[in-house]
Protein backbone atom coordinates (compact mmCIF):
# COMPACT_ATOMS: atom_id res chain seq x y z
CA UNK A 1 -1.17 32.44 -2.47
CA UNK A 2 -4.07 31.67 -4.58
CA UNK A 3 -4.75 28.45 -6.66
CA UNK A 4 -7.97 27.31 -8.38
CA UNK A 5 -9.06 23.72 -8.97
CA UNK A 6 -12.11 22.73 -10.97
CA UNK A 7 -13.47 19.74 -11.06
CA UNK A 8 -15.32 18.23 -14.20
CA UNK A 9 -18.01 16.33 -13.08
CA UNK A 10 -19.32 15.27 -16.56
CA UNK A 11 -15.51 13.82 -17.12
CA UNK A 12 -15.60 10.30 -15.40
CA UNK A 13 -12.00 8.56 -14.96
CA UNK A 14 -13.41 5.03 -13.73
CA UNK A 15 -13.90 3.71 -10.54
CA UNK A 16 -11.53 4.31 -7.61
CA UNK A 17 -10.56 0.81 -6.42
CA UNK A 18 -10.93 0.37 -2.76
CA UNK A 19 -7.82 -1.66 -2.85
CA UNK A 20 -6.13 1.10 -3.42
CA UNK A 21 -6.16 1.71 0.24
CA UNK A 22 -4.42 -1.42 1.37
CA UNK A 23 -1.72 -2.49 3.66
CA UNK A 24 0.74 -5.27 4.42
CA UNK A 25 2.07 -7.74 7.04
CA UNK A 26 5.56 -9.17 6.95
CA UNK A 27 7.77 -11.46 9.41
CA UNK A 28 10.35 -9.09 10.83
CA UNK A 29 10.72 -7.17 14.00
CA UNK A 30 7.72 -6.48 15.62
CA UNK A 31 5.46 -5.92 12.74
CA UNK A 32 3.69 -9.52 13.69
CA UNK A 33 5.35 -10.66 17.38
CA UNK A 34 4.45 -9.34 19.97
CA UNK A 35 2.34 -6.62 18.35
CA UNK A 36 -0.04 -8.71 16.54
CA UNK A 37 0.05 -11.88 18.29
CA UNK A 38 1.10 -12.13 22.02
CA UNK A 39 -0.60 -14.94 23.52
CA UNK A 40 1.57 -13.69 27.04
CA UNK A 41 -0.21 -10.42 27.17
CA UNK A 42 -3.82 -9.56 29.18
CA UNK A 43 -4.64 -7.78 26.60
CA UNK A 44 -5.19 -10.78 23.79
CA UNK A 45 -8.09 -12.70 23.13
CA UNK A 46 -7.82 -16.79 23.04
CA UNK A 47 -6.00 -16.44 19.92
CA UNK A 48 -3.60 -14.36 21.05
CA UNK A 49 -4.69 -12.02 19.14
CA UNK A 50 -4.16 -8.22 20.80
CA UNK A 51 -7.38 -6.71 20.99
CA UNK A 52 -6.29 -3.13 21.00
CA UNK A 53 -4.65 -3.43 17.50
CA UNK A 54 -7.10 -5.96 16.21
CA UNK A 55 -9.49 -2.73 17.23
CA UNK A 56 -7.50 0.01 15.69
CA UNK A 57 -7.21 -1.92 12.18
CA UNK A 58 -10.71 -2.78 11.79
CA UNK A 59 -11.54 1.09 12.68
CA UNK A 60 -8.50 1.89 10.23
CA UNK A 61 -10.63 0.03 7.87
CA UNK A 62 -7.60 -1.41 5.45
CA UNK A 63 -9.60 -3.08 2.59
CA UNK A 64 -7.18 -5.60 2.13
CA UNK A 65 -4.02 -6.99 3.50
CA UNK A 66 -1.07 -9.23 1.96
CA UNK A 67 0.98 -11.58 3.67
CA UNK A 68 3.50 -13.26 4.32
CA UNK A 69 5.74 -10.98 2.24
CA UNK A 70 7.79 -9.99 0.58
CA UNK A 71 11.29 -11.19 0.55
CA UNK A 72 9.90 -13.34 3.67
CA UNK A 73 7.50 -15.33 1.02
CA UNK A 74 10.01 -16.80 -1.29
CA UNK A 75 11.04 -18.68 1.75
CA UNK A 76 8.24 -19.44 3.66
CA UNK A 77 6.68 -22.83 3.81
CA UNK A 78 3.02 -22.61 4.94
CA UNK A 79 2.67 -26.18 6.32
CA UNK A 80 5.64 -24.92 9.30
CA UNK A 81 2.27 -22.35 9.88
CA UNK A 82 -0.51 -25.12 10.70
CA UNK A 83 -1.68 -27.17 13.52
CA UNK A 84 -0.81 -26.68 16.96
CA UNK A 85 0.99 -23.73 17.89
CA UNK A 86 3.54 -25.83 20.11
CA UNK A 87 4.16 -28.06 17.80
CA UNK A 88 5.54 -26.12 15.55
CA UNK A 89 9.30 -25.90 13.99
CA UNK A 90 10.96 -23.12 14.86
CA UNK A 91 13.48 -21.75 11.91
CA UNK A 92 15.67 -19.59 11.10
CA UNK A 93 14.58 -16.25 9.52
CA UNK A 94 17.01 -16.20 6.52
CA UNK A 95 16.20 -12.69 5.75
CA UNK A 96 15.45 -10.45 8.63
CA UNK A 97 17.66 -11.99 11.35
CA UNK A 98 16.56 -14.15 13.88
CA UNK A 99 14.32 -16.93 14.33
CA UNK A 100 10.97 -17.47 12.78
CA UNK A 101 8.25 -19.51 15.60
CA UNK A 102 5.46 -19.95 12.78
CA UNK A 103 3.08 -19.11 15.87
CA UNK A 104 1.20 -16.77 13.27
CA UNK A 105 0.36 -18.75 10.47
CA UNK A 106 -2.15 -19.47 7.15
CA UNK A 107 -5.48 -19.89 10.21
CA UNK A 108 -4.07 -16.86 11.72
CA UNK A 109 -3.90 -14.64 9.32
CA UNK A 110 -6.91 -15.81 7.81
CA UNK A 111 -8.88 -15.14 10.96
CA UNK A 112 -7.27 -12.13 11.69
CA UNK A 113 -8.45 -10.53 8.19
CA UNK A 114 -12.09 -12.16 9.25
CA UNK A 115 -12.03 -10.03 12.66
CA UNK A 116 -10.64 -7.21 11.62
CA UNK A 117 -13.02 -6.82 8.45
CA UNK A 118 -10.14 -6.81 5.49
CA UNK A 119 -9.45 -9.48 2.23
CA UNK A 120 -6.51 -11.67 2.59
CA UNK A 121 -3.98 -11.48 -0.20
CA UNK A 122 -1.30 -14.23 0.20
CA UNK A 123 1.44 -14.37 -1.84
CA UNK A 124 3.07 -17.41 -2.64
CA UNK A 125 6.69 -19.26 -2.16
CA UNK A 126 7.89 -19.25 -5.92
CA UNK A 127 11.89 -18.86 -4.91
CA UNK A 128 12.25 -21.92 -2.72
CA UNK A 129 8.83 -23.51 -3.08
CA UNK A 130 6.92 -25.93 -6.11
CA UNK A 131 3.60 -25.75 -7.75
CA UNK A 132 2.61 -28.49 -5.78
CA UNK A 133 3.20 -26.40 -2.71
CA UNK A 134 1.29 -23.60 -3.70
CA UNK A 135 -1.74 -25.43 -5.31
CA UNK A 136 -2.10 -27.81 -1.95
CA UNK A 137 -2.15 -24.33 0.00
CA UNK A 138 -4.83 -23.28 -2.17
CA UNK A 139 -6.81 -26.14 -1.06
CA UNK A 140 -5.79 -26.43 2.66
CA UNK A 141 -7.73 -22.88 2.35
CA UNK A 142 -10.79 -22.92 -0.19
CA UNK A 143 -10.98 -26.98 -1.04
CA UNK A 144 -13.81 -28.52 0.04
CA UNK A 145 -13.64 -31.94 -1.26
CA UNK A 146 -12.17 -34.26 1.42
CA UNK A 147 -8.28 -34.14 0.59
CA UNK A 148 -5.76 -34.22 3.41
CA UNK A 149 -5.58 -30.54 2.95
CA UNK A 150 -8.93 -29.74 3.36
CA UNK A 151 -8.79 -32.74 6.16
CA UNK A 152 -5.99 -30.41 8.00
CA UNK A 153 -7.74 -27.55 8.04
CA UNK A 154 -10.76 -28.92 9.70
CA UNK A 155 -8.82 -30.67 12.18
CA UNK A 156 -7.12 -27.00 12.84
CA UNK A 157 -10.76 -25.73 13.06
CA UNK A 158 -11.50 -24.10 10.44
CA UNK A 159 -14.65 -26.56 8.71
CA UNK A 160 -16.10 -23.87 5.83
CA UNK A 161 -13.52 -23.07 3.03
CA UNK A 162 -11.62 -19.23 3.48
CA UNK A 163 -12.59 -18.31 0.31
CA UNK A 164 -8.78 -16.59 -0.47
CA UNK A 165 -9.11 -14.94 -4.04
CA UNK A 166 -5.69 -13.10 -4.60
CA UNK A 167 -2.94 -14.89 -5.00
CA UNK A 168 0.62 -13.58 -5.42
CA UNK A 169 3.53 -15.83 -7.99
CA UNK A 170 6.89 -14.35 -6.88
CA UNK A 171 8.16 -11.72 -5.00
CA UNK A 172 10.57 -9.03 -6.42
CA UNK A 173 12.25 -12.19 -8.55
CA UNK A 174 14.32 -10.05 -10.44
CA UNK A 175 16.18 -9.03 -7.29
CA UNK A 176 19.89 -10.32 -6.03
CA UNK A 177 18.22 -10.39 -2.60
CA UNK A 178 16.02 -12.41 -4.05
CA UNK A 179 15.62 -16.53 -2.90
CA UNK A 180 14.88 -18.00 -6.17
CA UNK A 181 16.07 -15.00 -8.30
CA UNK A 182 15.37 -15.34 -12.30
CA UNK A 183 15.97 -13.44 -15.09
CA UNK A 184 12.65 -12.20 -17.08
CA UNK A 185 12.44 -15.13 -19.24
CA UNK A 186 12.92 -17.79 -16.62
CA UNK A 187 10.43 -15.93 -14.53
CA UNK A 188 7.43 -15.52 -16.96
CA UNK A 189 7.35 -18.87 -18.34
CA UNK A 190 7.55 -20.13 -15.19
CA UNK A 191 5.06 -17.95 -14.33
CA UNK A 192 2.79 -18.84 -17.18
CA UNK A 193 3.44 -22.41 -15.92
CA UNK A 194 2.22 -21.84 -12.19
CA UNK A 195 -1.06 -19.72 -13.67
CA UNK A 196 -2.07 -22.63 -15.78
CA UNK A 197 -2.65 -24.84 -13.18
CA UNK A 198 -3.74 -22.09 -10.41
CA UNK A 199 -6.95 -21.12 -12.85
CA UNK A 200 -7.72 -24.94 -12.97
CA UNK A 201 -7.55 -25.00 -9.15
CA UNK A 202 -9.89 -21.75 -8.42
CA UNK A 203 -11.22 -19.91 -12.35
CA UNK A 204 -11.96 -17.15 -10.14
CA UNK A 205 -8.53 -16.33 -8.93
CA UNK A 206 -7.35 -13.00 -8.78
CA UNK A 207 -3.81 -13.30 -9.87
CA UNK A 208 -0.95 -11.24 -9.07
CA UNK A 209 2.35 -11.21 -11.10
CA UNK A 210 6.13 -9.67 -10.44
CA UNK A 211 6.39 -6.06 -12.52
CA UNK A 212 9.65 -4.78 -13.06
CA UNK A 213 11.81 -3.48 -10.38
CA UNK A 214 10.10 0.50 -10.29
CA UNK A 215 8.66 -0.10 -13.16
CA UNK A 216 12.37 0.77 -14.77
CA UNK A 217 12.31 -2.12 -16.84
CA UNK A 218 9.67 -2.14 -19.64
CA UNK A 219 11.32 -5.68 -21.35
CA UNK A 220 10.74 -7.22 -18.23
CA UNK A 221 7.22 -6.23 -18.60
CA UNK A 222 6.69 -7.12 -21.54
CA UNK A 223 8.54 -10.79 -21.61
CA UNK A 224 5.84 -11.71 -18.51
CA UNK A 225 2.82 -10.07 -20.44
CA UNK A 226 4.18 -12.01 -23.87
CA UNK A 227 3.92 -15.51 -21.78
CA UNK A 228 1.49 -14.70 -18.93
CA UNK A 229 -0.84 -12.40 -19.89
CA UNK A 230 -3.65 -14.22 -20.48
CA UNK A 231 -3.69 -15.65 -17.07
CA UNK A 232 -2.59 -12.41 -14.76
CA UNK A 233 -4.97 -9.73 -13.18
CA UNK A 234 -2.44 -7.59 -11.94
CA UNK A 235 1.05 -6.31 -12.62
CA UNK A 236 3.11 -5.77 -9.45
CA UNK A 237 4.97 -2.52 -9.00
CA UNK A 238 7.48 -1.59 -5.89
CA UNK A 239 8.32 1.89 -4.99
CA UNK A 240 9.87 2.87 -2.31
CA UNK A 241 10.59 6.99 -1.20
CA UNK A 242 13.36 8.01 1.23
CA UNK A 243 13.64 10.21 4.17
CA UNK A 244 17.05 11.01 4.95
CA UNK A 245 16.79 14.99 6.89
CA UNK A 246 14.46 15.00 9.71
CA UNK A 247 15.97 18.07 11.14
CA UNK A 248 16.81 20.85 8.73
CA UNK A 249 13.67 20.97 6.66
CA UNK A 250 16.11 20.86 3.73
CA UNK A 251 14.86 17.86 2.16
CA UNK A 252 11.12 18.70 1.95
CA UNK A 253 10.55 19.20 -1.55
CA UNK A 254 12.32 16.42 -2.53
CA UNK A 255 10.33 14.15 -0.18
CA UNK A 256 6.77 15.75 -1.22
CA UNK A 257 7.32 16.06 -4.99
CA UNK A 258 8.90 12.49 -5.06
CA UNK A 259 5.02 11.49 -5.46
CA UNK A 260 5.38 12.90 -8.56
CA UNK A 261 7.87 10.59 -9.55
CA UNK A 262 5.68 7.66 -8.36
CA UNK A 263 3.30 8.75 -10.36
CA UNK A 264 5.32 8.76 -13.56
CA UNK A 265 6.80 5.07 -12.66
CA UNK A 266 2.90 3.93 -12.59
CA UNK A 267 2.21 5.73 -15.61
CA UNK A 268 5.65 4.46 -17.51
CA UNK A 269 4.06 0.66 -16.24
CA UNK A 270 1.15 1.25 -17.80
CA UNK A 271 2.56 2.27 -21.11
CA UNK A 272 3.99 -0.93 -21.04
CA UNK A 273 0.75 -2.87 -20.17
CA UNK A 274 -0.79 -1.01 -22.95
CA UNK A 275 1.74 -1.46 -25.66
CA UNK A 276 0.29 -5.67 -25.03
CA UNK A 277 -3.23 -4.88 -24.74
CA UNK A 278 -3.96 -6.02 -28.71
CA UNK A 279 -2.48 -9.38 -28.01
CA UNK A 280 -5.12 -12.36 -28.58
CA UNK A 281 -6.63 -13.61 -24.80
CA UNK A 282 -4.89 -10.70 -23.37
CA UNK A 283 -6.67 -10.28 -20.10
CA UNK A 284 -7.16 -6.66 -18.92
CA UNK A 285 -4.34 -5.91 -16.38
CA UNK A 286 -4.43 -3.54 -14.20
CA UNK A 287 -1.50 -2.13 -11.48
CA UNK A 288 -0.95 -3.16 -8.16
CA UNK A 289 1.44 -1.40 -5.75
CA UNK A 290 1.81 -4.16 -2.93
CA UNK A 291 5.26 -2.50 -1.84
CA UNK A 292 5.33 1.32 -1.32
CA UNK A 293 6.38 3.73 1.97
CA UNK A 294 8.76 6.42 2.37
CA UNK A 295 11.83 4.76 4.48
CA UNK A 296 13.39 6.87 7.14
CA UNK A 297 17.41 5.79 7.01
CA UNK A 298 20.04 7.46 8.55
CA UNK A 299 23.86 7.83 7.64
CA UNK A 300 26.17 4.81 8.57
CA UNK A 301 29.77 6.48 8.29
CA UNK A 302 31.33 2.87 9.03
CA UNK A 303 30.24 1.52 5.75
CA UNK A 304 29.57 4.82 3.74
CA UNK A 305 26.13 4.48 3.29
CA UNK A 306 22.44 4.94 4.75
CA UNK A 307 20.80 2.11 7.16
CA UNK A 308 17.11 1.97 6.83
CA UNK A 309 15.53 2.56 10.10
CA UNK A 310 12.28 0.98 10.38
CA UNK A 311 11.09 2.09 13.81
CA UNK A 312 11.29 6.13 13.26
CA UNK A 313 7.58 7.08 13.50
CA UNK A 314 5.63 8.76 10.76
CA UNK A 315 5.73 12.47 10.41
CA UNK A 316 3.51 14.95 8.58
CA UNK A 317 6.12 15.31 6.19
CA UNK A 318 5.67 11.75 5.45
CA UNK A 319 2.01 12.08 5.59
CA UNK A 320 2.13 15.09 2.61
CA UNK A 321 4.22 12.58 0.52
CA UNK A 322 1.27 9.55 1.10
CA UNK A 323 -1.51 11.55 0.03
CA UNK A 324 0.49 12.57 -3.14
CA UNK A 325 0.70 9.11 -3.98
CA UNK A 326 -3.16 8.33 -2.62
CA UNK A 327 -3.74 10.64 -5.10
CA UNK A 328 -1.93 9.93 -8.00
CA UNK A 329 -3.74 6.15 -7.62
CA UNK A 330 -6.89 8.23 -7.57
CA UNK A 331 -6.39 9.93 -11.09
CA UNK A 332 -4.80 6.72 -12.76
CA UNK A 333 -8.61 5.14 -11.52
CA UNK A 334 -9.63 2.20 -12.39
CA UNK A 335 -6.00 1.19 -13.45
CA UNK A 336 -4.38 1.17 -10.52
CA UNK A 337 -6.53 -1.77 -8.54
CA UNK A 338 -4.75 -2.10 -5.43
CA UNK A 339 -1.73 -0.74 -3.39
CA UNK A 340 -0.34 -2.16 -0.06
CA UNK A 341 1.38 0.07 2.49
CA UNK A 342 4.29 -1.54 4.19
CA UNK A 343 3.75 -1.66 6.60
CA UNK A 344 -0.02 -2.01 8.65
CA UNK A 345 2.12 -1.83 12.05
CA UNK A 346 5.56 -1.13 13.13
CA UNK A 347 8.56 -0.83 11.04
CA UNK A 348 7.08 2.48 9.52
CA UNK A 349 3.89 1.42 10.10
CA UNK A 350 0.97 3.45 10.19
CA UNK A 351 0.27 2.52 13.57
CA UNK A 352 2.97 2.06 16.23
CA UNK A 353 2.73 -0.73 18.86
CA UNK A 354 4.48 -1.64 22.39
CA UNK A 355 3.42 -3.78 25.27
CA UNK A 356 0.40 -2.16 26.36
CA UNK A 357 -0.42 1.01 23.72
CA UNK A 358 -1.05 1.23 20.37
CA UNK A 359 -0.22 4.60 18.62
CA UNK A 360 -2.13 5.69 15.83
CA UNK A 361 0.49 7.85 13.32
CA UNK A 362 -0.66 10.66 10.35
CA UNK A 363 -0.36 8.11 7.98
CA UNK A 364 -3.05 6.17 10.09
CA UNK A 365 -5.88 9.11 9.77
CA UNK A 366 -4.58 9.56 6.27
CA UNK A 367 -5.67 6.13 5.27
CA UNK A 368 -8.40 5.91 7.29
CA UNK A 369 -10.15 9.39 5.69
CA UNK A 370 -9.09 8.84 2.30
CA UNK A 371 -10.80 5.29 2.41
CA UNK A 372 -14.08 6.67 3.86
CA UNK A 373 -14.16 9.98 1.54
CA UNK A 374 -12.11 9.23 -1.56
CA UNK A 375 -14.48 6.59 -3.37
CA UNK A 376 -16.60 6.01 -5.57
CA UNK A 377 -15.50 7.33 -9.40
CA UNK A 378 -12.55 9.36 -9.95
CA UNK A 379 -13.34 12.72 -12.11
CA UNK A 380 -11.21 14.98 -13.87
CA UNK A 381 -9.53 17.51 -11.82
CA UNK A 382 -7.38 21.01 -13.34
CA UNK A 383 -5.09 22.88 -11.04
CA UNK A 384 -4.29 26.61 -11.56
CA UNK A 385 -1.54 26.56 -8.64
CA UNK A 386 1.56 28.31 -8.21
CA UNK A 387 4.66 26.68 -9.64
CA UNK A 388 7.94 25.62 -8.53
CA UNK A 389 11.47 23.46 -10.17
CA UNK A 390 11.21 19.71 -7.99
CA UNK A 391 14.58 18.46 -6.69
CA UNK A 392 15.93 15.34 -7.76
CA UNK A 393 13.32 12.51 -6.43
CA UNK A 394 14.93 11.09 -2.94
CA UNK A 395 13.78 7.40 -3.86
CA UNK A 396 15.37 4.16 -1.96
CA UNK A 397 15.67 0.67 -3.95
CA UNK A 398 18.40 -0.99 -4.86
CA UNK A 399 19.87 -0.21 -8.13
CA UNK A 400 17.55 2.25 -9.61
CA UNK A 401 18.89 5.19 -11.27
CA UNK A 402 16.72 7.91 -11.33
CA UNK A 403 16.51 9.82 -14.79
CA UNK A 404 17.69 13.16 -15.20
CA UNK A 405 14.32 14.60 -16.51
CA UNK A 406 13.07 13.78 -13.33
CA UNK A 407 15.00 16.85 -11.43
CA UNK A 408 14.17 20.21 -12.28
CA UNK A 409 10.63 19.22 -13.66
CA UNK A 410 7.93 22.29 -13.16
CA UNK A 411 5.38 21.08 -10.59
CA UNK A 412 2.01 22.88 -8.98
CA UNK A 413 2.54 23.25 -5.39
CA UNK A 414 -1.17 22.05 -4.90
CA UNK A 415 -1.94 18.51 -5.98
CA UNK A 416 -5.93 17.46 -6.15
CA UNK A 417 -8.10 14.62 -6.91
CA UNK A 418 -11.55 14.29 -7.35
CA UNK A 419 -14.44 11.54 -6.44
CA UNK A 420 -17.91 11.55 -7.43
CA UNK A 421 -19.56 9.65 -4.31
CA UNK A 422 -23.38 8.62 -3.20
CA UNK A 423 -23.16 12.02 -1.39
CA UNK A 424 -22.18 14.38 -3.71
CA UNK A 425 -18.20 14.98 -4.61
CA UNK A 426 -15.33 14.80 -2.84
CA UNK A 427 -11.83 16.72 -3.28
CA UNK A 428 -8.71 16.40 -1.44
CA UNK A 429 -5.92 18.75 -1.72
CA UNK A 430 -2.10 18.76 -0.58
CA UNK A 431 -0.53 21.84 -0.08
CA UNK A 432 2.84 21.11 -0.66
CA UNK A 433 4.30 24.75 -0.10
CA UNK A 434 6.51 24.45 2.78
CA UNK A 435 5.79 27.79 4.67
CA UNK A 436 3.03 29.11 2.98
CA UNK A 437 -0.61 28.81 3.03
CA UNK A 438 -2.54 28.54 0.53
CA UNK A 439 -6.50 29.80 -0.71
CA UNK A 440 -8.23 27.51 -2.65
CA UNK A 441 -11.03 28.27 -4.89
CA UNK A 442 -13.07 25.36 -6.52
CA UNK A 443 -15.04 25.43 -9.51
CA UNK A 444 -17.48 22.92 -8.93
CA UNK A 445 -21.20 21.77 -10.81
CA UNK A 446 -24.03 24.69 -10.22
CA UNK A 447 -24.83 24.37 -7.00
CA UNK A 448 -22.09 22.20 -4.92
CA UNK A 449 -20.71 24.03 -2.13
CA UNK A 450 -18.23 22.66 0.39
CA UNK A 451 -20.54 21.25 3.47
CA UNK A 452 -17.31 19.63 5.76
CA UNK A 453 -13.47 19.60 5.70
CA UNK A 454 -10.94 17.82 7.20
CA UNK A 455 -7.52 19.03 7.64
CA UNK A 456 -4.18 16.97 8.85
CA UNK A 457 -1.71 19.31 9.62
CA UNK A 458 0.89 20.46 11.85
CA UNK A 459 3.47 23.30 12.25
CA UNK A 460 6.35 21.01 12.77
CA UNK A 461 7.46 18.77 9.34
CA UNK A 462 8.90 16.58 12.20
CA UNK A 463 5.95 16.00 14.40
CA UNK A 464 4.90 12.79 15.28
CA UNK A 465 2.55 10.87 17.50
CA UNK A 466 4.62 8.21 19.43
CA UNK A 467 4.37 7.16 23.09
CA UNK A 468 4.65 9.94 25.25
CA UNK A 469 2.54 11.90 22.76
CA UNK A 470 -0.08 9.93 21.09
CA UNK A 471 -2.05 12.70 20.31
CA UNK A 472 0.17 15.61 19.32
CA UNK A 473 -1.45 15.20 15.42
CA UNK A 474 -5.09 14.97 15.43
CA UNK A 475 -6.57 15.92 12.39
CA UNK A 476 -9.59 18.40 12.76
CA UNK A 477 -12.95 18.03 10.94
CA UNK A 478 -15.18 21.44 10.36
CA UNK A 479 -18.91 21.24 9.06
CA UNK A 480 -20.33 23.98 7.35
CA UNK A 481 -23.72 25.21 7.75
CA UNK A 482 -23.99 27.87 4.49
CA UNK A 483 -21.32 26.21 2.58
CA UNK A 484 -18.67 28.02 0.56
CA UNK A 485 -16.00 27.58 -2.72
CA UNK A 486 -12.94 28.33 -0.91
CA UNK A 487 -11.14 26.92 1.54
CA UNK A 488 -7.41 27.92 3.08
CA UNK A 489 -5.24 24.84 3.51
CA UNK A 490 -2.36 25.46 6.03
CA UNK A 491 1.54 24.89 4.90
CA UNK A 492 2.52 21.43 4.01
CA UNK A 493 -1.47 19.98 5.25
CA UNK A 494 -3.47 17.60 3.79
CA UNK A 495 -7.12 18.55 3.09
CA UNK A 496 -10.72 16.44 2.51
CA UNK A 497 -13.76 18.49 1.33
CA UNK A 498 -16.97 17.13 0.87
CA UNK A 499 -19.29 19.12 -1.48
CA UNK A 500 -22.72 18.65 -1.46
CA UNK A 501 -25.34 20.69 -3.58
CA UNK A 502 -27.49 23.08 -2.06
């Protein structure tokens, strides 16, 4: 099978936000304890920080990580985080079971993102928490005039301000699962409220406010741009795909084309952002999706319905649905101006942690490439691909009804972006055919030939790298002496090319 994809060079989309390539902590199951702090373990430093991982992120090289959540957020009080570890309370975690120690705190994630080379996004306690709350944590971590917050954190040794510049109002506030749920009224004057006094605290701020719930609600949208958006850099967006078959093959196209679909919720948000953009002091807004993954359940027959199961490893089935979405984010450049992956480790993490060994999954190398290749400005890409009819999108959030239109829609079995980079231009391509292979010819400036390609692919959808096999996916890298236009990407792979002229 044949497709050709031409890339306009002269047809710049904007810049691709690094951001885009982000990730995400939350307090549940061993996505912080023990995996990212274990002061019990030989291999942590005298934080208790494990090195291995601490390693394996900063060679990951997330640009930017938010914390503490999530649904965890809207009840999270940062001053249980401070001070001395031991001293801390320990409390119930109201919404992932068990108890939270606060061992890992506002210092520890702060100098975790300082080690491991990232931003810190921290989203604040709107459901259960005040302004006064949030503002004081602002200061405990940029102040530098001598208030007891600023006092604190130099008695917990930190003595220069952190310097935090995204800040999250809300979490998901439209949800019943929600602490603190509102309807879109209560939320964005609220909102407008808490962003009034959060510029006056730090000008700079890079705000972050709750978008509708998959973008399926354009009122919502609009009621928090109408009172908010003059204060708000971003527009939140949470999208969530779902794995239910990892055994038949049968649900394959619906898992890879459901990128698709994320890319039309992105798009329908934007329309929305748009349809405000003429409003006096409307600041320009741009997307960010700080929720996304493709959730692996399975079927409970006690209570007719699927369980999410956050510890199933990624697969390259999963990994053809990511770079869909990586790049979708691409072509909507600059608009889309950051994404977080939930989550950085564990509970469908890109990289998979125990005692003593940290696994590095598809999605890991996925992120990893795309971040090092895929930057720089986004061009214009046309595919000439074979065609096929896309199932019904397998999505996985509560009470979203996916429309109709959305099943049966005629999609290209190849999916490209394009990047216009110091070096010359890079192209990735997804082959989304399940069995076949297929040649790719590019139409590039006079000149540009391919010089290297990497390819992330495996025979088995299923295949995973977990503990006895660490290593079963390793994605191969090929340089090319002459250089050529075509290149054959494998069934169901995931392909980088870097062109360079000459």
């Amino acid at each position: 099978m044949v497709t050709t994809v031409e890339v306009k060079a002269l047809r710049k989309l904007g810049e691709i936000s690094p951001n885009i390539y982000g990730q995400y902590f939350e307090h549940l199951e061993d996505c912080i304890y023990p995996s990212i702090l274990d002061e019990n373990s030989p291999l942590s430093d005298h934080n208790g920080f494990r090195k291995d991982v601490l390693q394996a992120a900063k060679e990951l090289g997330a640009p930017i990580v938010r914390w503490p959540g999530g649904c965890f957020a809207d009840l999270y009080h940062w001053e249980d985080g401070i001070g001395p570890r031991e001293k801390r309370p320990l409390r119930r975690n109201w919404h992932w079971g068990g108890h939270e120690p606060n061992r890992f705190g506002t210092d520890e994630f702060l100098e975790w993102c300082r080690l491991a080379g990232t931003e810190p996004y921290i989203n604040f306690n709107m459901g259960t928490g005040t302004l006064d709350e949030a503002l004081r944590w602002m200061d405990y971590c940029n102040g530098q005039e001598p208030t007891a917050d600023v006092l604190s954190r130099r008695r917990n040794g930190r003595q220069e301000p952190y310097n935090v510049k995204y800040w999250g109002i809300g979490n998901e506030t439209w949800g019943f699962w929600e602490a603190g749920q509102m309807d879109a009224d209560a939320y964005a004057r609220k909102l407008a409220n808490w962003c009034e006094f959060v510029r006056k605290e730090q000008a700079d701020a890079r705000i972050l406010a709750v978008g509708s719930n998959d973008a399926s609600d354009p009122d919502w949208d609009r009621t928090v741009l109408e009172h908010a958006g003059k204060y708000i850099d971003y527009l939140t967006l949470h999208t969530y795909a779902c794995s239910v078959d990892r055994v038949s093959g049968g649900e394959y196209y619906a898992v890879a084309f459901t990128a698709d679909y994320m890319e039309s919720r992105m798009r329908k948000m934007l329309k929305a952002i748009d349809l405000m953009a003429d409003r006096p002091q409307q600041r320009p807004i741009r997307i960010s999706v700080d929720e996304w993954n493709i959730r692996h359940c399975v079927w409970n027959e006690e209570r007719n319905g699927y369980d999410l199961i956050r510890k199933s490893p990624r697969n390259t089935q999963d990994a053809v649905f990511a770079a869909g979405v990586l790049n979708a984010m691409i072509r909507l450049s600059p608009r889309i101006g950051m994404a977080n992956y939930v989550f950085i480790v564990n509970g469908n993490g890109v990289m998979n942690v125990n005692a003593d060994t940290v696994v590095k999954t598809p999605l890991y190398y996925l992120f990893q490439q795309y971040a090092r290749w895929m930057r720089g400005e986004a061009l214009e890409v046309t595919v000439d691909s074979p065609r096929t009819k896309a199932p019904k999108p397998q999505i996985q959030f509560p009470h979203v009804q996916v429309p109709d239109e959305e099943e049966g829609r005629d999609v290209s079995f190849v999916d490209a972006a394009a990047a216009m980079t110091e070096e010359g231009i890079a192209v990735s391509l997804v082959n989304r055919h399940q069995t076949e292979e297929m040649k790719v010819r590019l139409v590039l400036p006079e000149g540009s030939r391919i010089a290297e390609a990497w390819t992330l692919h495996h025979e088995d959808l299923y295949a995973v790298n977990d503990f006895d096999s660490p290593n079963r996916i390793v994605p191969v890298t090929e340089r090319l002496e002459e250089g050529t236009l075509e290149w054959t990407c494998p069934a169901h792979s995931v392909v980088l090319l870097s062109c360079k002229r000459g």
